[in-house]
PDB file of N, CA and C in Angstrom:
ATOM      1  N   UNK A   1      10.145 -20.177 -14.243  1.00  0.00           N
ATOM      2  CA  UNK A   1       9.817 -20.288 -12.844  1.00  0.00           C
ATOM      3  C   UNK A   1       9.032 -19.053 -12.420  1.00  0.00           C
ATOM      4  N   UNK A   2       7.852 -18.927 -11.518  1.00  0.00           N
ATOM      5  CA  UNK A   2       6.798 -17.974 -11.263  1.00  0.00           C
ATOM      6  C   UNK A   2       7.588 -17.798  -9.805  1.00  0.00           C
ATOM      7  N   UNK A   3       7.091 -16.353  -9.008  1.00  0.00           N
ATOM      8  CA  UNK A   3       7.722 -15.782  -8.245  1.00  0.00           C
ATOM      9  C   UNK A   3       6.277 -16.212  -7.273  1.00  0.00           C
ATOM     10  N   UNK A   4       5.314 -16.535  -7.311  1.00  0.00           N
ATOM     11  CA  UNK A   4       3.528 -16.949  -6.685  1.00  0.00           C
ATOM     12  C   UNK A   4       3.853 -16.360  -5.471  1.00  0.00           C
ATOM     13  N   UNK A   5       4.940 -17.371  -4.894  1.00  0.00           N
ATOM     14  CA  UNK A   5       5.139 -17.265  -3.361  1.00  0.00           C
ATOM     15  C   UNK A   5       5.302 -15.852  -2.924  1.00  0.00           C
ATOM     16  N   UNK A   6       5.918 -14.791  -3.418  1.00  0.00           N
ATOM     17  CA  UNK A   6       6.417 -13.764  -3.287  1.00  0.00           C
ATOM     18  C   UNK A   6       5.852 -12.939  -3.911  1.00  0.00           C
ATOM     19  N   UNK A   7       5.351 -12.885  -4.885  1.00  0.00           N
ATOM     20  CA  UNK A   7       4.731 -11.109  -5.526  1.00  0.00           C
ATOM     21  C   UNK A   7       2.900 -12.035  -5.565  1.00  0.00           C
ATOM     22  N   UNK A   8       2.242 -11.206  -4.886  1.00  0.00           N
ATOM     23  CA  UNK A   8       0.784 -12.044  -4.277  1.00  0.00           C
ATOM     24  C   UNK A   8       0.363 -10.705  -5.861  1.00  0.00           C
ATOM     25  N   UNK A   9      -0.826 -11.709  -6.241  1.00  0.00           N
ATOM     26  CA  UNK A   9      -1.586 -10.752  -7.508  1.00  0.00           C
ATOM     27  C   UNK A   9      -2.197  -9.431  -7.193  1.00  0.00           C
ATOM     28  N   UNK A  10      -2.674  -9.445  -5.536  1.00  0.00           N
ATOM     29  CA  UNK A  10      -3.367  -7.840  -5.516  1.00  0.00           C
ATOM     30  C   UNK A  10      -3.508  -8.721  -3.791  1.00  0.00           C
ATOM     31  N   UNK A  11      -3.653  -7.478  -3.294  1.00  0.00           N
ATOM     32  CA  UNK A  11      -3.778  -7.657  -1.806  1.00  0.00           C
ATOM     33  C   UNK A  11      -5.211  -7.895  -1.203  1.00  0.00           C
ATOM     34  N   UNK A  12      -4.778  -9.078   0.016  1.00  0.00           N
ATOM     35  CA  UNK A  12      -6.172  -9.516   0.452  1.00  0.00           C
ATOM     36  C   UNK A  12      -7.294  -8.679   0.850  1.00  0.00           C
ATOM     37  N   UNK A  13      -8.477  -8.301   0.614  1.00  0.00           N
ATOM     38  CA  UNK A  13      -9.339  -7.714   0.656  1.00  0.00           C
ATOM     39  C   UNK A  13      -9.775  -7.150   2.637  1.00  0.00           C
ATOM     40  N   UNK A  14      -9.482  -8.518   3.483  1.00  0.00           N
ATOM     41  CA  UNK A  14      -9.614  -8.260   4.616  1.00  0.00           C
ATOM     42  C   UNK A  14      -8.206  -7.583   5.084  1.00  0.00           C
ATOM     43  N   UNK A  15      -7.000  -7.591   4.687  1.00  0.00           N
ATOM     44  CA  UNK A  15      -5.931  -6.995   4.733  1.00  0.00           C
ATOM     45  C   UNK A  15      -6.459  -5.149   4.600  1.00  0.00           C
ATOM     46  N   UNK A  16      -7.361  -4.950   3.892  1.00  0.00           N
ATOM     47  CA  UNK A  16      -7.179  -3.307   3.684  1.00  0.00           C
ATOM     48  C   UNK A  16      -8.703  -3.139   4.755  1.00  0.00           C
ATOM     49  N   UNK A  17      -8.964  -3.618   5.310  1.00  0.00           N
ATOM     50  CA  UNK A  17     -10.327  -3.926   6.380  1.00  0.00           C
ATOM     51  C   UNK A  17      -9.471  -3.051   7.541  1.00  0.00           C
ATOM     52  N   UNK A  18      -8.078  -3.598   7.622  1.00  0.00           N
ATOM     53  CA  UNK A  18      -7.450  -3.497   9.372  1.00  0.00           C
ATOM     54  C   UNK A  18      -6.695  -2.424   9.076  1.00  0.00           C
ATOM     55  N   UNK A  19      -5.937  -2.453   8.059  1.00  0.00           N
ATOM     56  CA  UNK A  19      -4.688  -1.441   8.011  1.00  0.00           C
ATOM     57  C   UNK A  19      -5.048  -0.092   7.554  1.00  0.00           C
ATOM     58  N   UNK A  20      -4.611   1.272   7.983  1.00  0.00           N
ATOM     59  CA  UNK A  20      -4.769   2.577   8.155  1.00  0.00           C
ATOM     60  C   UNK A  20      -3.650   3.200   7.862  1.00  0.00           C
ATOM     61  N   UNK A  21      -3.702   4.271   7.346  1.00  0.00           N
ATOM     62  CA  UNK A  21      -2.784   5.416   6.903  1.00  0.00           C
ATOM     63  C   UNK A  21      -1.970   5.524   8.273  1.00  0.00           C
ATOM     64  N   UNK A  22      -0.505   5.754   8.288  1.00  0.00           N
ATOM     65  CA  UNK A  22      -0.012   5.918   9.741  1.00  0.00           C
ATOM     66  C   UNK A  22      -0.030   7.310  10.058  1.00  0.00           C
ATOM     67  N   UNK A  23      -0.665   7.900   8.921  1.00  0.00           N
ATOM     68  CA  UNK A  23      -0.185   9.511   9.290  1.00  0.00           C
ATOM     69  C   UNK A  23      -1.584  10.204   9.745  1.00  0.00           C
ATOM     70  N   UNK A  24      -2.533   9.440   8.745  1.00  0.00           N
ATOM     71  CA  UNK A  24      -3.837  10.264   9.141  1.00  0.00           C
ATOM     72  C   UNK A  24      -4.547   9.617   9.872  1.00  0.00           C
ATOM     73  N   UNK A  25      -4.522   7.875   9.902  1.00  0.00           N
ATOM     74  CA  UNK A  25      -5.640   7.088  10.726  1.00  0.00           C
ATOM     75  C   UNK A  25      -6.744   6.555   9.350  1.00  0.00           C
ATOM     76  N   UNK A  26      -6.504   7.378   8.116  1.00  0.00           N
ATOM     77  CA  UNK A  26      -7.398   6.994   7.716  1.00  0.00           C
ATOM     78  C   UNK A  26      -7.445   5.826   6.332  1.00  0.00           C
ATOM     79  N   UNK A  27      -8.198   5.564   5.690  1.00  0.00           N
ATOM     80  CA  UNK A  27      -8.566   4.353   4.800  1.00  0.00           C
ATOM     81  C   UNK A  27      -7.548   4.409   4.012  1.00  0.00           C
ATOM     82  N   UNK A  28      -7.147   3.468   3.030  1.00  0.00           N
ATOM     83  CA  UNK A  28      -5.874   3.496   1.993  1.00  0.00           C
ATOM     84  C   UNK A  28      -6.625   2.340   1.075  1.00  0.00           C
ATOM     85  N   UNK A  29      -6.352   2.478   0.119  1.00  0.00           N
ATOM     86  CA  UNK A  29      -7.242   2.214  -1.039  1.00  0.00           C
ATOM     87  C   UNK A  29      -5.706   1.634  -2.421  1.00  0.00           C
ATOM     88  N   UNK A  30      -6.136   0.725  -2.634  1.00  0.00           N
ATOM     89  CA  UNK A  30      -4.808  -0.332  -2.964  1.00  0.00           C
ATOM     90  C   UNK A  30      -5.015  -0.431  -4.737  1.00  0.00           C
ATOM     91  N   UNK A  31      -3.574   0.397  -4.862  1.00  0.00           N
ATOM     92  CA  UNK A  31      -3.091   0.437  -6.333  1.00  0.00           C
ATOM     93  C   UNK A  31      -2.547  -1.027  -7.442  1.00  0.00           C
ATOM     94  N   UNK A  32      -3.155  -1.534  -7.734  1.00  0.00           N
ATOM     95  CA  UNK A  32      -2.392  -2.806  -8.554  1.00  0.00           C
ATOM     96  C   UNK A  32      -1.329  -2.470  -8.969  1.00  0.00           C
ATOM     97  N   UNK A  33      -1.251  -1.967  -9.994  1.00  0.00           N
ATOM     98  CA  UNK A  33      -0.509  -1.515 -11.059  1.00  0.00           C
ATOM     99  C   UNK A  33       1.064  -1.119 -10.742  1.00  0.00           C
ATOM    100  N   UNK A  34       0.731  -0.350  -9.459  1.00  0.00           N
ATOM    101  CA  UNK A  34       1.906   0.340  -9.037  1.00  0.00           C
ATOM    102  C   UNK A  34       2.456  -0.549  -7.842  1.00  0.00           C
ATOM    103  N   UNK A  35       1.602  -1.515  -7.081  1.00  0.00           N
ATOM    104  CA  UNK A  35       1.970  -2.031  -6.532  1.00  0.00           C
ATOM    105  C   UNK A  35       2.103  -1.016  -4.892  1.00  0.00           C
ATOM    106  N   UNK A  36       1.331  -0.274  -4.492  1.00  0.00           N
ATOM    107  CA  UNK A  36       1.180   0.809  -3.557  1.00  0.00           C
ATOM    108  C   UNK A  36      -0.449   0.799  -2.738  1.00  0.00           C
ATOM    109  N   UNK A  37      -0.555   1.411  -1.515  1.00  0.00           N
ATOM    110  CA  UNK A  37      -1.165   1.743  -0.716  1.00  0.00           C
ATOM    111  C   UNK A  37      -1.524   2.843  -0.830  1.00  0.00           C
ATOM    112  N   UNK A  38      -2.481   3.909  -1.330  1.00  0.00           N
ATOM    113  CA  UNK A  38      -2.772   5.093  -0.894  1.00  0.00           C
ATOM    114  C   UNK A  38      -3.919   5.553  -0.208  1.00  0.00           C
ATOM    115  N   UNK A  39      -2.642   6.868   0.275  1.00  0.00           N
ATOM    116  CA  UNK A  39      -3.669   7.236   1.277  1.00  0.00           C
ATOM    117  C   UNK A  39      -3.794   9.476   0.712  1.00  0.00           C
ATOM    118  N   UNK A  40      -5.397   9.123   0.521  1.00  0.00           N
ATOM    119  CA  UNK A  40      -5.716  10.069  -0.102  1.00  0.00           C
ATOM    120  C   UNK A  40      -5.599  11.501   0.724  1.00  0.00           C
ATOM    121  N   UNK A  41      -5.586  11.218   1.900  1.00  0.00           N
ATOM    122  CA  UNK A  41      -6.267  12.485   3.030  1.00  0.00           C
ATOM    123  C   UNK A  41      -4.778  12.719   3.630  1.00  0.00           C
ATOM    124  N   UNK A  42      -3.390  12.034   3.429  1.00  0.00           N
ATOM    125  CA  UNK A  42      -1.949  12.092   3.822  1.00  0.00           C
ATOM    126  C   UNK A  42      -1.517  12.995   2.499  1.00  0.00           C
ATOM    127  N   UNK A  43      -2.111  12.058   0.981  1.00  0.00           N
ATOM    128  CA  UNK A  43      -1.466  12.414  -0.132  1.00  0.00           C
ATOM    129  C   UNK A  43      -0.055  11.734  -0.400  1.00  0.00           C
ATOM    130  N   UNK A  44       0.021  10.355  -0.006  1.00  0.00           N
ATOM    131  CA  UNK A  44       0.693   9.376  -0.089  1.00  0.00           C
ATOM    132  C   UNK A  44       0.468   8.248  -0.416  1.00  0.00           C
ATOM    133  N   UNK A  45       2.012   7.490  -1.532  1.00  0.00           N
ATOM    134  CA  UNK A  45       1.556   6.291  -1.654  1.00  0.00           C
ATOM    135  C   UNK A  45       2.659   5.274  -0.968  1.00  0.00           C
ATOM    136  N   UNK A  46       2.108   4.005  -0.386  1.00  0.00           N
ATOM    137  CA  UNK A  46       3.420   3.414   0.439  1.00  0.00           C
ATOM    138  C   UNK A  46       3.362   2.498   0.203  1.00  0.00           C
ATOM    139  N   UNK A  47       4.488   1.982  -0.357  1.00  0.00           N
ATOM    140  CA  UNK A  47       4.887   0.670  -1.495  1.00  0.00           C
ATOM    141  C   UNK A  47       4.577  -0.486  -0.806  1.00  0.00           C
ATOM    142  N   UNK A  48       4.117  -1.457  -1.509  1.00  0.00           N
ATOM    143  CA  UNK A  48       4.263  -2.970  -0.806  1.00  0.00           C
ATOM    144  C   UNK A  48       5.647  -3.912  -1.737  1.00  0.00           C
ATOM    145  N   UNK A  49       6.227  -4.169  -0.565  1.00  0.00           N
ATOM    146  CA  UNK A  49       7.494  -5.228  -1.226  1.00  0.00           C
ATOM    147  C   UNK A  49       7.984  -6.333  -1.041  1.00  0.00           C
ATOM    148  N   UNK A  50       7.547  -7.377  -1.701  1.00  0.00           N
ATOM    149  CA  UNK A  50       7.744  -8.615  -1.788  1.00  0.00           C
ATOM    150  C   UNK A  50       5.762  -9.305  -0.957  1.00  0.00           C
ATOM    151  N   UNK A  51       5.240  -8.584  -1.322  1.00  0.00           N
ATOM    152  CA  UNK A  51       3.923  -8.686  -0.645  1.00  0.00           C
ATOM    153  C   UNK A  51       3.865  -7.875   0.988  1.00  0.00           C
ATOM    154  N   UNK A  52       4.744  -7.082   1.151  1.00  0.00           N
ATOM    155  CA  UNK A  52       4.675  -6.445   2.678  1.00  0.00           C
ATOM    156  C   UNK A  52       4.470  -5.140   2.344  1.00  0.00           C
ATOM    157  N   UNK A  53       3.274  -4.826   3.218  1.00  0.00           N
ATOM    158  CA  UNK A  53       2.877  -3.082   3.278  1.00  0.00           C
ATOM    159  C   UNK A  53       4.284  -2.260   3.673  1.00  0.00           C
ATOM    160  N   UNK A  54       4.972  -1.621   3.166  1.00  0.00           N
ATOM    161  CA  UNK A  54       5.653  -1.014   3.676  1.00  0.00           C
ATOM    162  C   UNK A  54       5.212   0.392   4.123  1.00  0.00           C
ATOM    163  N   UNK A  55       4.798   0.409   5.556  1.00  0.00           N
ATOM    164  CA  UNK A  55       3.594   1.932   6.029  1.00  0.00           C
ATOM    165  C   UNK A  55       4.692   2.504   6.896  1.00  0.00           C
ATOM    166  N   UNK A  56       5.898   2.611   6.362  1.00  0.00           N
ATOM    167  CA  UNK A  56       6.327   4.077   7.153  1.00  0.00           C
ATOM    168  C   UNK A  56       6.288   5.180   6.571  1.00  0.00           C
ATOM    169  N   UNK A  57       6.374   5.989   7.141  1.00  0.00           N
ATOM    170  CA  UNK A  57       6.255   7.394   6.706  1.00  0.00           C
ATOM    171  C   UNK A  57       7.082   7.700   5.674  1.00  0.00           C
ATOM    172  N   UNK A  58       8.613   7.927   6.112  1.00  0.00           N
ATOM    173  CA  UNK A  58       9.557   8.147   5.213  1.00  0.00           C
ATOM    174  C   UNK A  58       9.889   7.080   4.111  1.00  0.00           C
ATOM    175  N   UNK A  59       8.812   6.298   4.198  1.00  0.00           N
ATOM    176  CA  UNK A  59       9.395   5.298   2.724  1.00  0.00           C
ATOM    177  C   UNK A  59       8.160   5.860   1.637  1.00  0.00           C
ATOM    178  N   UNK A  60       7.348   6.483   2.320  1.00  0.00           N
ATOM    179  CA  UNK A  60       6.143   6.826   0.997  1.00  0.00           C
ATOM    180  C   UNK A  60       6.472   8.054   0.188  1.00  0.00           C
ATOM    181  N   UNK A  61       5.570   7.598  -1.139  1.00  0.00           N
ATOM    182  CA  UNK A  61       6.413   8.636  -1.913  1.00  0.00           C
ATOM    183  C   UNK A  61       4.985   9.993  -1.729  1.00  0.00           C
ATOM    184  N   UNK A  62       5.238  10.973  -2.121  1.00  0.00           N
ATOM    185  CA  UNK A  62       4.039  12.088  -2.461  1.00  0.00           C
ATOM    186  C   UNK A  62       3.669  11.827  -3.675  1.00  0.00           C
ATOM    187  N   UNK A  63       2.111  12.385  -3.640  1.00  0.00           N
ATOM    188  CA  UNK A  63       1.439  12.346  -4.390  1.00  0.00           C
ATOM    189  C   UNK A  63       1.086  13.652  -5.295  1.00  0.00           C
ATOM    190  N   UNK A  64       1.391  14.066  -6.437  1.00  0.00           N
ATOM    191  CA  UNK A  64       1.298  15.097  -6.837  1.00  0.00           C
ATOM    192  C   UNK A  64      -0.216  14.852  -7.488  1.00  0.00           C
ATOM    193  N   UNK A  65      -0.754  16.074  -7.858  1.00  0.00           N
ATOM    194  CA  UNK A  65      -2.093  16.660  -8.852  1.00  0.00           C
ATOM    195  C   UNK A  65      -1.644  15.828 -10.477  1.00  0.00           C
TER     196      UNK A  65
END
């Protein structure tokens, strides 16, 4: 049985059009792999779960070098 409904293959393209970093305002640029949102100019990545951006602050992890 496939999960389709629930884990989407990569996020809709007009989806990263609207949505913004909550910390800086600025662009977030979408990780497959990890299944994350980052935002380069915060230095955060903020998970998506079950296909939902999760953009709060305290749920993103840091981004190290």
């Amino acid at each position: 049985m496939t999960d389709a409904f629930h884990t989407p293959p990569s996020v809709d393209p007009r989806l990263l059009e609207v949505l913004v970093c909550p910390i800086t305002r600025g662009r977030l640029t979408y990780d497959r792999e990890a299944q994350e949102l980052i935002s380069a100019g915060a230095r955060k990545a903020f998970p998506i779960r079950d296909g939902v951006p999760i953009l709060l602050p305290d749920e993103a992890r840091d981004l190290t070098d």
